[in-house]
PDB file of N, CA and C in Angstrom:
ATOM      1  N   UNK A   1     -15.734   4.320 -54.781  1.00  0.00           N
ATOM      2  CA  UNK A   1     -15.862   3.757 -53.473  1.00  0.00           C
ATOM      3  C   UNK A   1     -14.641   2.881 -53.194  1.00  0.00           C
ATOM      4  N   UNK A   2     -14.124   3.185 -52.360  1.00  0.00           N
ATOM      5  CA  UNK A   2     -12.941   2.145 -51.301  1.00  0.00           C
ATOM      6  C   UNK A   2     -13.562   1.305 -50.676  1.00  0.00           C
ATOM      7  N   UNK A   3     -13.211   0.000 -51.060  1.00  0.00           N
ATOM      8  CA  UNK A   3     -12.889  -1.175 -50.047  1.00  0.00           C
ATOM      9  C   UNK A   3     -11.840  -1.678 -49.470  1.00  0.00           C
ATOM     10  N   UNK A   4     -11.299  -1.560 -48.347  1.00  0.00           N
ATOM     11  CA  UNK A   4     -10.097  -1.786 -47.627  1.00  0.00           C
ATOM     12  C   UNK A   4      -9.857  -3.254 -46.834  1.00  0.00           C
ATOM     13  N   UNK A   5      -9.036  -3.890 -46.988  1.00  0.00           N
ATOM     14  CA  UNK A   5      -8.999  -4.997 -46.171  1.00  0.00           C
ATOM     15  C   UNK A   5      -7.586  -5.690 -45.786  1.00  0.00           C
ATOM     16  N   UNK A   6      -7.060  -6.079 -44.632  1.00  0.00           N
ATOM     17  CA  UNK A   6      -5.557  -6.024 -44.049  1.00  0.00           C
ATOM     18  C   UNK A   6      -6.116  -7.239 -43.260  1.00  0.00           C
ATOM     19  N   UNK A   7      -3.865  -7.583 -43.278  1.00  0.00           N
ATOM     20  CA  UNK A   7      -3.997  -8.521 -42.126  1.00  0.00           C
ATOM     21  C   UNK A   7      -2.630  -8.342 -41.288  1.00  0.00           C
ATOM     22  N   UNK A   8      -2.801  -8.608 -40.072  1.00  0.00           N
ATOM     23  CA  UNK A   8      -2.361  -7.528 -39.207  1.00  0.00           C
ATOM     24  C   UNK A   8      -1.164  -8.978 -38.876  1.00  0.00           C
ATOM     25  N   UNK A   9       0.321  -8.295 -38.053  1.00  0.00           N
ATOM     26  CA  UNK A   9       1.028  -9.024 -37.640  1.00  0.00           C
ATOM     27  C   UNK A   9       1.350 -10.254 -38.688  1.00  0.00           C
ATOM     28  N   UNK A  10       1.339 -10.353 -39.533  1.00  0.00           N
ATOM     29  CA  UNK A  10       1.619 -11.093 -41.018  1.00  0.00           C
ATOM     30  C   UNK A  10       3.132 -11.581 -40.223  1.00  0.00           C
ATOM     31  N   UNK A  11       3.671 -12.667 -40.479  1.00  0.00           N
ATOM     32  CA  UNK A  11       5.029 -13.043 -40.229  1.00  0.00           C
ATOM     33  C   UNK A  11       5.820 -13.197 -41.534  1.00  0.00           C
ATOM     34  N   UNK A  12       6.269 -11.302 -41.885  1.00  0.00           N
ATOM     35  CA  UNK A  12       6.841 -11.655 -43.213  1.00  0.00           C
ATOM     36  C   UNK A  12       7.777 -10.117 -42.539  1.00  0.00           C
ATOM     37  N   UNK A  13       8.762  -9.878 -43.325  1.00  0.00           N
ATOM     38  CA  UNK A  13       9.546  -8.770 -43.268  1.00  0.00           C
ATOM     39  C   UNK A  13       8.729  -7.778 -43.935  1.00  0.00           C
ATOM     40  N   UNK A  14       8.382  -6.392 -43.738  1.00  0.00           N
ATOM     41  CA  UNK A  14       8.163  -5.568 -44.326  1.00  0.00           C
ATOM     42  C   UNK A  14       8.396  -5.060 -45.839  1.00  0.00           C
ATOM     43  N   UNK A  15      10.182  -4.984 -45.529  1.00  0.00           N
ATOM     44  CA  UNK A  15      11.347  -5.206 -46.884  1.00  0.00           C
ATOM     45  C   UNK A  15      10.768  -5.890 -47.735  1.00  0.00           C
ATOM     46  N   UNK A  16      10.300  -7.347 -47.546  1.00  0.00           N
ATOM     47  CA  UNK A  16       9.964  -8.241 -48.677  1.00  0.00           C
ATOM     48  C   UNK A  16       8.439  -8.613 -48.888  1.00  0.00           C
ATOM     49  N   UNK A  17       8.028  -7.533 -48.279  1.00  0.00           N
ATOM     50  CA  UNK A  17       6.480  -7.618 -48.996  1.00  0.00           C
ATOM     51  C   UNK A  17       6.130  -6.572 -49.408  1.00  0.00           C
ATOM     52  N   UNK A  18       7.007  -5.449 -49.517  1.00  0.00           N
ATOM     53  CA  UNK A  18       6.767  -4.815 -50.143  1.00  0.00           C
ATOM     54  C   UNK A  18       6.713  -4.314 -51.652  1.00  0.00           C
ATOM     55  N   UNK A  19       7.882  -5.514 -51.576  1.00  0.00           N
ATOM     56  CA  UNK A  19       7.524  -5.585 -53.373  1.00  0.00           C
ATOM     57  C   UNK A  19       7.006  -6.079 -54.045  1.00  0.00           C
ATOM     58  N   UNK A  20       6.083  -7.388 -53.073  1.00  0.00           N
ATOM     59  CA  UNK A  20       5.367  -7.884 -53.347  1.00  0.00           C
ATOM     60  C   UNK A  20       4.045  -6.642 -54.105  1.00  0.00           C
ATOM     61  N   UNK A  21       3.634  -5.912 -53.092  1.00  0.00           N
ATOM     62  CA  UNK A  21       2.909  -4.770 -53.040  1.00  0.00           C
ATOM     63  C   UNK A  21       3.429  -3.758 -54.287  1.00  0.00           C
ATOM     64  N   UNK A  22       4.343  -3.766 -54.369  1.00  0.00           N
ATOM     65  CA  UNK A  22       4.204  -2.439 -55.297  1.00  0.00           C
ATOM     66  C   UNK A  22       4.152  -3.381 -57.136  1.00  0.00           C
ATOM     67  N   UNK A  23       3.829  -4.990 -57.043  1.00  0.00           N
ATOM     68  CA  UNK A  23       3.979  -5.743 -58.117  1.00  0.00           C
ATOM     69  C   UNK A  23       2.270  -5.687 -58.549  1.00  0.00           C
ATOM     70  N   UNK A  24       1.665  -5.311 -57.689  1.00  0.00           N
ATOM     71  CA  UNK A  24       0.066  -5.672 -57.993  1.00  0.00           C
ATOM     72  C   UNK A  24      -0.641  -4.191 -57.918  1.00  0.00           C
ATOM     73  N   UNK A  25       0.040  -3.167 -57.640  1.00  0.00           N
ATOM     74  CA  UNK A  25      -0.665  -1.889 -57.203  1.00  0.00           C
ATOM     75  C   UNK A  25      -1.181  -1.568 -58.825  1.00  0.00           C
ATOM     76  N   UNK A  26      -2.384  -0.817 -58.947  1.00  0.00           N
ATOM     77  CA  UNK A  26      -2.637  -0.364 -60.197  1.00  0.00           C
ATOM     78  C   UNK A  26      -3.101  -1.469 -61.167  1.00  0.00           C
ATOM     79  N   UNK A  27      -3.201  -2.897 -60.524  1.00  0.00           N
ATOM     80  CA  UNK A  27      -4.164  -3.958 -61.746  1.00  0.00           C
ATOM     81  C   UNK A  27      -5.438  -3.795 -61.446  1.00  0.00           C
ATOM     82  N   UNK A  28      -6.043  -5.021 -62.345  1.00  0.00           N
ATOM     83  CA  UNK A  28      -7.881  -5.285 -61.877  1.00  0.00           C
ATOM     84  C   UNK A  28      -7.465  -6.830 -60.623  1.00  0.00           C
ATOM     85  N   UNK A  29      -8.543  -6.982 -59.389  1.00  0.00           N
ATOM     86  CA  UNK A  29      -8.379  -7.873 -58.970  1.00  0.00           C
ATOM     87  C   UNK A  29      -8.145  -9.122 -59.366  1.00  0.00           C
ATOM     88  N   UNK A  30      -8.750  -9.425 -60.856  1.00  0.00           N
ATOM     89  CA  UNK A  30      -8.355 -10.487 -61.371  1.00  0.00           C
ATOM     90  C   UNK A  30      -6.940 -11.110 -61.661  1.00  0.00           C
ATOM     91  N   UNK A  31      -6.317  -9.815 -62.401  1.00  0.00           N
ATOM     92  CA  UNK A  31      -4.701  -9.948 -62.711  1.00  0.00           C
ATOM     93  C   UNK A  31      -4.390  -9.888 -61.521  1.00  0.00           C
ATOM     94  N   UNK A  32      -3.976  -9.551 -60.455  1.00  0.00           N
ATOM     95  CA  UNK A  32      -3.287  -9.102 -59.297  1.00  0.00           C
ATOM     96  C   UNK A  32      -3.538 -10.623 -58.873  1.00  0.00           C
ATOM     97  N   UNK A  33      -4.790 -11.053 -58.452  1.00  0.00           N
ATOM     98  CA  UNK A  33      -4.907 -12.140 -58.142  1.00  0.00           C
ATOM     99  C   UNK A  33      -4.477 -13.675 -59.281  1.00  0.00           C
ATOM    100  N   UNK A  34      -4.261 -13.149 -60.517  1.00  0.00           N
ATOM    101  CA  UNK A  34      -3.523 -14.443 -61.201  1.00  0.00           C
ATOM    102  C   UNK A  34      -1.864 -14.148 -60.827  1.00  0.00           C
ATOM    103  N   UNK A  35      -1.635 -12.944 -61.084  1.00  0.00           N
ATOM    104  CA  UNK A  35      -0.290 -12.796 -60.636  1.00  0.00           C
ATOM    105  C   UNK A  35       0.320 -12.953 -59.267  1.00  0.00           C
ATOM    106  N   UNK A  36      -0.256 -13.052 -58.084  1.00  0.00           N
ATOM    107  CA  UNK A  36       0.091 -13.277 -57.242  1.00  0.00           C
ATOM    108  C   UNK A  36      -0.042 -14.977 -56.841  1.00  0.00           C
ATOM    109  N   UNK A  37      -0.619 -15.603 -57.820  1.00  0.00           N
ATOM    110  CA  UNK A  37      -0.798 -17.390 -57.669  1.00  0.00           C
ATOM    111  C   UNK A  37       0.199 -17.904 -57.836  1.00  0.00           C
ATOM    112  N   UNK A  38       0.926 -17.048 -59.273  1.00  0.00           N
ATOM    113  CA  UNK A  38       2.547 -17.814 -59.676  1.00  0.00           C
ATOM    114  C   UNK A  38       3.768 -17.275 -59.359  1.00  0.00           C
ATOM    115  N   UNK A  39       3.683 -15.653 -58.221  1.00  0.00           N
ATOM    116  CA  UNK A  39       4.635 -16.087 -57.222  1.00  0.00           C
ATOM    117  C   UNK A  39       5.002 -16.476 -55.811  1.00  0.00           C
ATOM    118  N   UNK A  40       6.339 -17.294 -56.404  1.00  0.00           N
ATOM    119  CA  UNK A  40       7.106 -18.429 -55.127  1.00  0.00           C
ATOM    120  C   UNK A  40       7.368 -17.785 -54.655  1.00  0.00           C
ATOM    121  N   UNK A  41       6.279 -16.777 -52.946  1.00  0.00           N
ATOM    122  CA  UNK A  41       6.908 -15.885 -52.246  1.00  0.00           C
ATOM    123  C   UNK A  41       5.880 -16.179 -51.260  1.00  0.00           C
ATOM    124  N   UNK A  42       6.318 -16.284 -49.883  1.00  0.00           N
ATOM    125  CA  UNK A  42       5.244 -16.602 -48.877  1.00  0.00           C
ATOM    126  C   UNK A  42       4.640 -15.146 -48.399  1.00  0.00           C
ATOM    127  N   UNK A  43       5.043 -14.375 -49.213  1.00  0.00           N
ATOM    128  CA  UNK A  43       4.409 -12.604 -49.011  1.00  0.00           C
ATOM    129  C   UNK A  43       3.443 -12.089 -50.021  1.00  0.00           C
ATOM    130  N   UNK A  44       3.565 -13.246 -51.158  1.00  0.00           N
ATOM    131  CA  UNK A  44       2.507 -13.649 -52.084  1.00  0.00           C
ATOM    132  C   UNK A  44       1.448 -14.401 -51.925  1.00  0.00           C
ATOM    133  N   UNK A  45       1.434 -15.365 -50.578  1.00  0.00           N
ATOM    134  CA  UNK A  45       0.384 -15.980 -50.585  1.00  0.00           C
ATOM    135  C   UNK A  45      -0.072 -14.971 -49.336  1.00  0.00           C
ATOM    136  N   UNK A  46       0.314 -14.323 -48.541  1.00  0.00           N
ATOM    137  CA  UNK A  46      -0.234 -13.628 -47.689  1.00  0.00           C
ATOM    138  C   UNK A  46      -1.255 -12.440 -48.267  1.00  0.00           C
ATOM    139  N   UNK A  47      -0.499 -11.902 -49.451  1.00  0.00           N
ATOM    140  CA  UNK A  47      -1.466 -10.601 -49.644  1.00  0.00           C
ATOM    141  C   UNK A  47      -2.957 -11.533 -51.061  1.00  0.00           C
ATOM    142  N   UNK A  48      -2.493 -12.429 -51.225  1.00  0.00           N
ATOM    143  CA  UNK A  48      -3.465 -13.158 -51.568  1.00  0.00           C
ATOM    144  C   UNK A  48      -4.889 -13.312 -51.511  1.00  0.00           C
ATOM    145  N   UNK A  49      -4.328 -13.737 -49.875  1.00  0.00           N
ATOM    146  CA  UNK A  49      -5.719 -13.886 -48.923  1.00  0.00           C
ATOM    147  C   UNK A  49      -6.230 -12.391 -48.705  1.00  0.00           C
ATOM    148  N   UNK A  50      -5.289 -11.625 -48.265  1.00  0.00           N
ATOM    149  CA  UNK A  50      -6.296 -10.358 -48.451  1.00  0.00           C
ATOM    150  C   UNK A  50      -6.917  -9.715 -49.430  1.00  0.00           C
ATOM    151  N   UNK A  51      -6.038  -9.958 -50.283  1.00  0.00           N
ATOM    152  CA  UNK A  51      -6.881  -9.802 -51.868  1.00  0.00           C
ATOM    153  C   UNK A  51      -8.788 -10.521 -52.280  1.00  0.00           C
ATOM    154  N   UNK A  52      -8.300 -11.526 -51.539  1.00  0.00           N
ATOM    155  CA  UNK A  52      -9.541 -12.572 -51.743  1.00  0.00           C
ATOM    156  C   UNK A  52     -10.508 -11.883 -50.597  1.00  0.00           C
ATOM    157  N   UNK A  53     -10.033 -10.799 -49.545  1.00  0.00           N
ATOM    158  CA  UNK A  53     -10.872 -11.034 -48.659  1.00  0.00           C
ATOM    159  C   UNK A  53     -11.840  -9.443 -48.870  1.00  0.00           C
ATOM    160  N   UNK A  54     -10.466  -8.179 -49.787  1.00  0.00           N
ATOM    161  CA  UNK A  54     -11.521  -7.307 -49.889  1.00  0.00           C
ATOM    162  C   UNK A  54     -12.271  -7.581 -51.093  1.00  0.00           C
ATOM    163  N   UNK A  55     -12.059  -8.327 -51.498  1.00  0.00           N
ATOM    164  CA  UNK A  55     -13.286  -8.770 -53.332  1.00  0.00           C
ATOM    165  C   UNK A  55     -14.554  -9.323 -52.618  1.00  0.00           C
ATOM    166  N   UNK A  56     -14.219 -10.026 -51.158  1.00  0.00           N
ATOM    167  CA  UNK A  56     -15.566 -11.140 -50.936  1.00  0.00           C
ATOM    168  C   UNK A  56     -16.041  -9.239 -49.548  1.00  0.00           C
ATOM    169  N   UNK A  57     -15.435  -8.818 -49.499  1.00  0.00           N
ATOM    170  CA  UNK A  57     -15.889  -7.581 -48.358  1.00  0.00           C
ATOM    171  C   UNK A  57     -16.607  -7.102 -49.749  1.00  0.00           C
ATOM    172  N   UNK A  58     -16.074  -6.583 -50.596  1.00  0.00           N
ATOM    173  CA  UNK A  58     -17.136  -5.576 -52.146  1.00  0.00           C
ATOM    174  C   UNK A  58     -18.141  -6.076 -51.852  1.00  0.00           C
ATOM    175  N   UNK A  59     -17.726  -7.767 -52.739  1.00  0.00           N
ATOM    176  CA  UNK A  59     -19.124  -8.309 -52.287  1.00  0.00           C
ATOM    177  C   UNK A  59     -20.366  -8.648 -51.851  1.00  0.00           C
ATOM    178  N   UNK A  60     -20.230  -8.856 -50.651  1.00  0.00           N
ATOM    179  CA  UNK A  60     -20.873  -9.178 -49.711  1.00  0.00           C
ATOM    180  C   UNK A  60     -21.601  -7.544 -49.428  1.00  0.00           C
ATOM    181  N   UNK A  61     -20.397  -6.845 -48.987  1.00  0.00           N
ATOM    182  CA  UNK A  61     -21.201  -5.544 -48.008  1.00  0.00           C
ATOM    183  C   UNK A  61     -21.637  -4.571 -49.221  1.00  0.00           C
ATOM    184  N   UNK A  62     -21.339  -4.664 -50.575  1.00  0.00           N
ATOM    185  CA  UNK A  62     -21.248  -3.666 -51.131  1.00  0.00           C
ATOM    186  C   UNK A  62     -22.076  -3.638 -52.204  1.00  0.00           C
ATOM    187  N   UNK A  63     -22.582  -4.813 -52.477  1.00  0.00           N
ATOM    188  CA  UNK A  63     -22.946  -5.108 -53.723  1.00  0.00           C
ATOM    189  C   UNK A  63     -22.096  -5.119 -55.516  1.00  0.00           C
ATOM    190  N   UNK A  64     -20.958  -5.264 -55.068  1.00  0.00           N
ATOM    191  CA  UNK A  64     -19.735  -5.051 -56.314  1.00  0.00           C
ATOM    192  C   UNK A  64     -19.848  -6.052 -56.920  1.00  0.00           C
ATOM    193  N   UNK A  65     -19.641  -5.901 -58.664  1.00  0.00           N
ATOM    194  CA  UNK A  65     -19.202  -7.511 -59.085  1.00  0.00           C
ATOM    195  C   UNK A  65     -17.631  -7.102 -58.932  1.00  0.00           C
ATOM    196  N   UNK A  66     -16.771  -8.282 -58.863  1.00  0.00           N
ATOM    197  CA  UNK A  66     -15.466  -8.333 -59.163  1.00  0.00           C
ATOM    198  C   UNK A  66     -14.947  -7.906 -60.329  1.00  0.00           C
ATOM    199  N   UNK A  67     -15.850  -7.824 -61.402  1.00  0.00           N
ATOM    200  CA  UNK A  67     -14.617  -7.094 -62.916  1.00  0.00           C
ATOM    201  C   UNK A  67     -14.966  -6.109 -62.525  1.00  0.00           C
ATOM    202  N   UNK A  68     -15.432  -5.111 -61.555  1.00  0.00           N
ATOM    203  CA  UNK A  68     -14.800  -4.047 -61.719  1.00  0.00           C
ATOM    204  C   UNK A  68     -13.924  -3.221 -60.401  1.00  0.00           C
ATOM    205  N   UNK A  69     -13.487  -3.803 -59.960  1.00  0.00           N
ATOM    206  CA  UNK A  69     -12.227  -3.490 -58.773  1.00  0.00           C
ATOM    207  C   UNK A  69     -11.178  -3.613 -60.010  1.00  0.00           C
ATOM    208  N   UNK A  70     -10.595  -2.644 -58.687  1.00  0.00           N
ATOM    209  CA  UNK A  70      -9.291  -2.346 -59.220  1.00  0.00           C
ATOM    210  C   UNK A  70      -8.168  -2.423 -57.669  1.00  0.00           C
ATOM    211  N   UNK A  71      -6.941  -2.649 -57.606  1.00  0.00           N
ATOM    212  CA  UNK A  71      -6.584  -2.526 -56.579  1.00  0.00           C
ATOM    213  C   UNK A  71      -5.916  -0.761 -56.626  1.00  0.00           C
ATOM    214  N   UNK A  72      -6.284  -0.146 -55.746  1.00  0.00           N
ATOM    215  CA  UNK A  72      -6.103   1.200 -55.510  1.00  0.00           C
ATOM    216  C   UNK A  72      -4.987   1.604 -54.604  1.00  0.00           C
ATOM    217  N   UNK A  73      -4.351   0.693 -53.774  1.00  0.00           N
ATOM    218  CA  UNK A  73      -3.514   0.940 -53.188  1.00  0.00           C
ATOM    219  C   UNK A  73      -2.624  -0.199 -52.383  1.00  0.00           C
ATOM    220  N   UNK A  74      -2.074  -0.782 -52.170  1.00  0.00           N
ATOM    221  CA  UNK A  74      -1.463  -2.262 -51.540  1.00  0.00           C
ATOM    222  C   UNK A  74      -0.110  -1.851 -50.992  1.00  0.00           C
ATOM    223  N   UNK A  75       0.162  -1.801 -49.764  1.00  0.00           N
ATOM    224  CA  UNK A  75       1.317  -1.712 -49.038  1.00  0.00           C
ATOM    225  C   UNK A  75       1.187  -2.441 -47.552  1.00  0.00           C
ATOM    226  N   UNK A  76       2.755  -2.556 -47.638  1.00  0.00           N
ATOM    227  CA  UNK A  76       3.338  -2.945 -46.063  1.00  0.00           C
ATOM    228  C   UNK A  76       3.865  -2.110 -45.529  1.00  0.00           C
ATOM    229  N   UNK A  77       3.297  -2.234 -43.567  1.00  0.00           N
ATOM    230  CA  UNK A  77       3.291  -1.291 -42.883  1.00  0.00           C
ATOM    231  C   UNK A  77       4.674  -2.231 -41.693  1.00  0.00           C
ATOM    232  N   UNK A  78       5.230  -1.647 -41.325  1.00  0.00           N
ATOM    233  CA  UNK A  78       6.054  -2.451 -40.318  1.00  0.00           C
ATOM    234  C   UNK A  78       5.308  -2.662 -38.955  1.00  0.00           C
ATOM    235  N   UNK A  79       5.073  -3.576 -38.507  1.00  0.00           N
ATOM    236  CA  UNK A  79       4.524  -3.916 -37.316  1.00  0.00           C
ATOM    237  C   UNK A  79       5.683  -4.372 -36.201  1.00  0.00           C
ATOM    238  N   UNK A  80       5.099  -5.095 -35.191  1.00  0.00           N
ATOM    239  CA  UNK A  80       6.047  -5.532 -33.752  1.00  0.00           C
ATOM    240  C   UNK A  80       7.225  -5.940 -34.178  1.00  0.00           C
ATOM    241  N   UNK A  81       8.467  -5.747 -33.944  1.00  0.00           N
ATOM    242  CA  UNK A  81       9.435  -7.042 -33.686  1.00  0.00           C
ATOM    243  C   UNK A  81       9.582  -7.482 -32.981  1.00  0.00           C
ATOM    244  N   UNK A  82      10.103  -8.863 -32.573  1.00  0.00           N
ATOM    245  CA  UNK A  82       9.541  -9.914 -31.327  1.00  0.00           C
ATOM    246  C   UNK A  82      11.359 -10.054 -31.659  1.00  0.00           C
ATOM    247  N   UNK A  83      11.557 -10.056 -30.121  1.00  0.00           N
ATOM    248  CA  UNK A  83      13.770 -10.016 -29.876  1.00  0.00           C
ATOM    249  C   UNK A  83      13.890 -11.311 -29.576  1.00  0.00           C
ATOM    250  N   UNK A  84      14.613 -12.166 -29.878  1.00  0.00           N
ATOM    251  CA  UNK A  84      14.989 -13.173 -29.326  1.00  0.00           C
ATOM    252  C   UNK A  84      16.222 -13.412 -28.761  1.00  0.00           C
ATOM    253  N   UNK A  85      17.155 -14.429 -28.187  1.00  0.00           N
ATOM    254  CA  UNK A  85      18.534 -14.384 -28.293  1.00  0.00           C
ATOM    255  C   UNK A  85      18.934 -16.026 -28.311  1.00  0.00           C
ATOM    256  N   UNK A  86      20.022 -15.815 -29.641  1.00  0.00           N
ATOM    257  CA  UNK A  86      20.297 -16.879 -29.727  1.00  0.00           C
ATOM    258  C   UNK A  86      21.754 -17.721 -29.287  1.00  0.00           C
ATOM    259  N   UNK A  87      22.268 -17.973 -28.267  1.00  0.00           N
ATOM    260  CA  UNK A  87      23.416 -18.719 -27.785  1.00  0.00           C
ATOM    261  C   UNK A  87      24.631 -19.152 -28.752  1.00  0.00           C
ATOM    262  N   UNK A  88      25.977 -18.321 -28.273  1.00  0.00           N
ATOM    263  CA  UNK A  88      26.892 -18.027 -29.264  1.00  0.00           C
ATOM    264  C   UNK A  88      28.191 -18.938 -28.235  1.00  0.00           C
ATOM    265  N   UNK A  89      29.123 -18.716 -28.795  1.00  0.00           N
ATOM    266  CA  UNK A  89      30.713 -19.285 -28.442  1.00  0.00           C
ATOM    267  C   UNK A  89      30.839 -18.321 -27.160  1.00  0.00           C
ATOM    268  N   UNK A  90      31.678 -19.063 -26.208  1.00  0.00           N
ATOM    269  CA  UNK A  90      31.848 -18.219 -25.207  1.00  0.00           C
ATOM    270  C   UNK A  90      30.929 -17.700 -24.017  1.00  0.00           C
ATOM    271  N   UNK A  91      29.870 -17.977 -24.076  1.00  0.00           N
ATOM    272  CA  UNK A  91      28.750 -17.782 -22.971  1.00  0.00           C
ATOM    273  C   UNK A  91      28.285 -16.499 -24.122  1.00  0.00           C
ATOM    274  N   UNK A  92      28.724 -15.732 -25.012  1.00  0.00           N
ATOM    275  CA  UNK A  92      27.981 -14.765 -25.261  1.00  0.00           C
ATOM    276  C   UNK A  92      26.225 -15.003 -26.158  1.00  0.00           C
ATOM    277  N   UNK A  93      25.508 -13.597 -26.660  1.00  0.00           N
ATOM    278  CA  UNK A  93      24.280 -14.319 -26.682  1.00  0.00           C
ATOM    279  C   UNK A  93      24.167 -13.626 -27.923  1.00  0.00           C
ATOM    280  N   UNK A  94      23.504 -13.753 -29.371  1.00  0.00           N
ATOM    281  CA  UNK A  94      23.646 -12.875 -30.288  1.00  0.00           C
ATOM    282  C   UNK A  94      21.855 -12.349 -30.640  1.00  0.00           C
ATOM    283  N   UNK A  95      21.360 -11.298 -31.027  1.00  0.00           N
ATOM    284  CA  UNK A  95      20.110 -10.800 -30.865  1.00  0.00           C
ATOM    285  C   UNK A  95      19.465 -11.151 -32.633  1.00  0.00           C
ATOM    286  N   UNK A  96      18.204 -12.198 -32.249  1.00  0.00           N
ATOM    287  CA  UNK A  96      17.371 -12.361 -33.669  1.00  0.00           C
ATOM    288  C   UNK A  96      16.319 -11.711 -33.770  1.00  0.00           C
ATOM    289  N   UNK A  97      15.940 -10.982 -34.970  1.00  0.00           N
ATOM    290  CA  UNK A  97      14.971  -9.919 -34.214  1.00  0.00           C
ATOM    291  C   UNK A  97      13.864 -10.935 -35.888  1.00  0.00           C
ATOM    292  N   UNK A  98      13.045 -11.071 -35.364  1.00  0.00           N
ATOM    293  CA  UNK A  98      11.805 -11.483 -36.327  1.00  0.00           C
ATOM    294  C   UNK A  98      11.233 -10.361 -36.327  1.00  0.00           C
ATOM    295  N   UNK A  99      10.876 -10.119 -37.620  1.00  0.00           N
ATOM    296  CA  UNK A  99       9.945  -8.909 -38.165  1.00  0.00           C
ATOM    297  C   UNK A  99       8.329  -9.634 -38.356  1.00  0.00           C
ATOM    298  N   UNK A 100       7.370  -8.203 -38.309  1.00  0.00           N
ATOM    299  CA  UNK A 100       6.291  -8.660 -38.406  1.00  0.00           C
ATOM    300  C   UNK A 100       5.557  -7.664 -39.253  1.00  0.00           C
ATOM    301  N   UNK A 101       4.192  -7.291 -40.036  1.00  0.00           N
ATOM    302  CA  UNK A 101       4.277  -6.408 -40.949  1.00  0.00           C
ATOM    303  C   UNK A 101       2.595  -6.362 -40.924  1.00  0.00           C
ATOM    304  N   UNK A 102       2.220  -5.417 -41.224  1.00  0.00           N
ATOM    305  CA  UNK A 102       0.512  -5.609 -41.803  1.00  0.00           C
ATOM    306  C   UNK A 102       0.279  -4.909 -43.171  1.00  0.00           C
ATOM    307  N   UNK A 103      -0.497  -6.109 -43.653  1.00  0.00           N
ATOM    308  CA  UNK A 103      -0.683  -6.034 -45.373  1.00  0.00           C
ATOM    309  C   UNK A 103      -1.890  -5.345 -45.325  1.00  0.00           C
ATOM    310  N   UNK A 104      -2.039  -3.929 -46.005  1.00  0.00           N
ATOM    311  CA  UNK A 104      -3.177  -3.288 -46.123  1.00  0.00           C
ATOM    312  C   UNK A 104      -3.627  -3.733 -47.905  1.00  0.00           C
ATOM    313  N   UNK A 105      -4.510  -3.692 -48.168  1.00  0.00           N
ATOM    314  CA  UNK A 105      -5.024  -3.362 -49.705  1.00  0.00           C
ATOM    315  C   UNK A 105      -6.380  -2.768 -49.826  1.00  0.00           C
ATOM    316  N   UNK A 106      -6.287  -1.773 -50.777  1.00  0.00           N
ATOM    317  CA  UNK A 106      -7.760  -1.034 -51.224  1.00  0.00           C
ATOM    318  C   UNK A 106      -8.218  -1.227 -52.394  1.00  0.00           C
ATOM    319  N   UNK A 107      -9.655  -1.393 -52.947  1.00  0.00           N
ATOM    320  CA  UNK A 107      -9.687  -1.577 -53.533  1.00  0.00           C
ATOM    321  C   UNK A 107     -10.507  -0.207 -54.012  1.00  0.00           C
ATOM    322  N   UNK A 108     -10.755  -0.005 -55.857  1.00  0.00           N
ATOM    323  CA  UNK A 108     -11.429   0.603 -55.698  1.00  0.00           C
ATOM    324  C   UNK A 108     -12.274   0.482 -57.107  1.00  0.00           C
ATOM    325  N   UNK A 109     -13.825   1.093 -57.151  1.00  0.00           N
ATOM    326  CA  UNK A 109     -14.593   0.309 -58.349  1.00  0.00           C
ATOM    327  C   UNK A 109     -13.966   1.549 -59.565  1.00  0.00           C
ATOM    328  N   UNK A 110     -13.648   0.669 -60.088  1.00  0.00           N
ATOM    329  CA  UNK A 110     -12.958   0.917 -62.072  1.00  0.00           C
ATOM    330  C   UNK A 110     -14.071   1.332 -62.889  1.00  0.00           C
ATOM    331  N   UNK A 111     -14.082   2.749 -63.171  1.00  0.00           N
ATOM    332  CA  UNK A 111     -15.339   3.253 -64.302  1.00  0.00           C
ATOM    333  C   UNK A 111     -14.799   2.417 -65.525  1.00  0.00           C
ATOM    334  N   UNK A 112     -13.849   2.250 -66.169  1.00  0.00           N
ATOM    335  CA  UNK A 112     -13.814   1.474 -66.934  1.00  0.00           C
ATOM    336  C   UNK A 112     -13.624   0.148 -67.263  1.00  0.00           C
ATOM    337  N   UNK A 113     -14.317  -0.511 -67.648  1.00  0.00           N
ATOM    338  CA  UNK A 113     -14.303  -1.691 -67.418  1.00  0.00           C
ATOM    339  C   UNK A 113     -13.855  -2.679 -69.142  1.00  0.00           C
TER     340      UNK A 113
END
């Protein structure tokens, strides 16, 4: 069984959460979730919370204990970029483009435990 849980428009680059994502793909929620505590990456505390949120979705809707998830799949999807412009020498204007991203993760229950 899949449990899926995302968070949408995340204010992180795609680029750099994605490796966040491919650092936790294939653990048990537990490791994924100790390993993602000790890294210094604000794309680490983002997939965090989603981590925390499909264990409490098992949970809750599913009747799962937590030792036995596994994360089954964790990626970043590129979402909106929002253009800005920022005021240069000369009257000219130079273009900041903020990226935005949505953190998917699945989980899924581990026959072996």
């Amino acid at each position: 069984m899949k449990i899926s849980s995302s968070a949408r428009y995340a204010c992180v680059s795609p680029k750099k959460a994605k490796h966040i994502a491919s650092l936790i793909r294939g653990r048990t929620a537990e490791d994924a979730s100790q390993l993602l505590k000790n890294i210094p990456r604000k794309s680490a505390v983002l997939f965090l919370k989603v981590l925390r949120s499909a264990v409490a979705n098992a949970e809750n809707n599913y009747g799962v204990t937590s030792d036995s998830l596994m994360v089954f799949s964790a990626h970043a999807q590129q979402g909106p970029v929002v253009r800005r412009h920022m005021p240069q020498a000369r009257g000219s204007a130079h273009l900041i483009r903020k990226k935005r991203s949505h953190l998917v993760i699945e989980l899924e229950t581990s026959s072996v435990i």
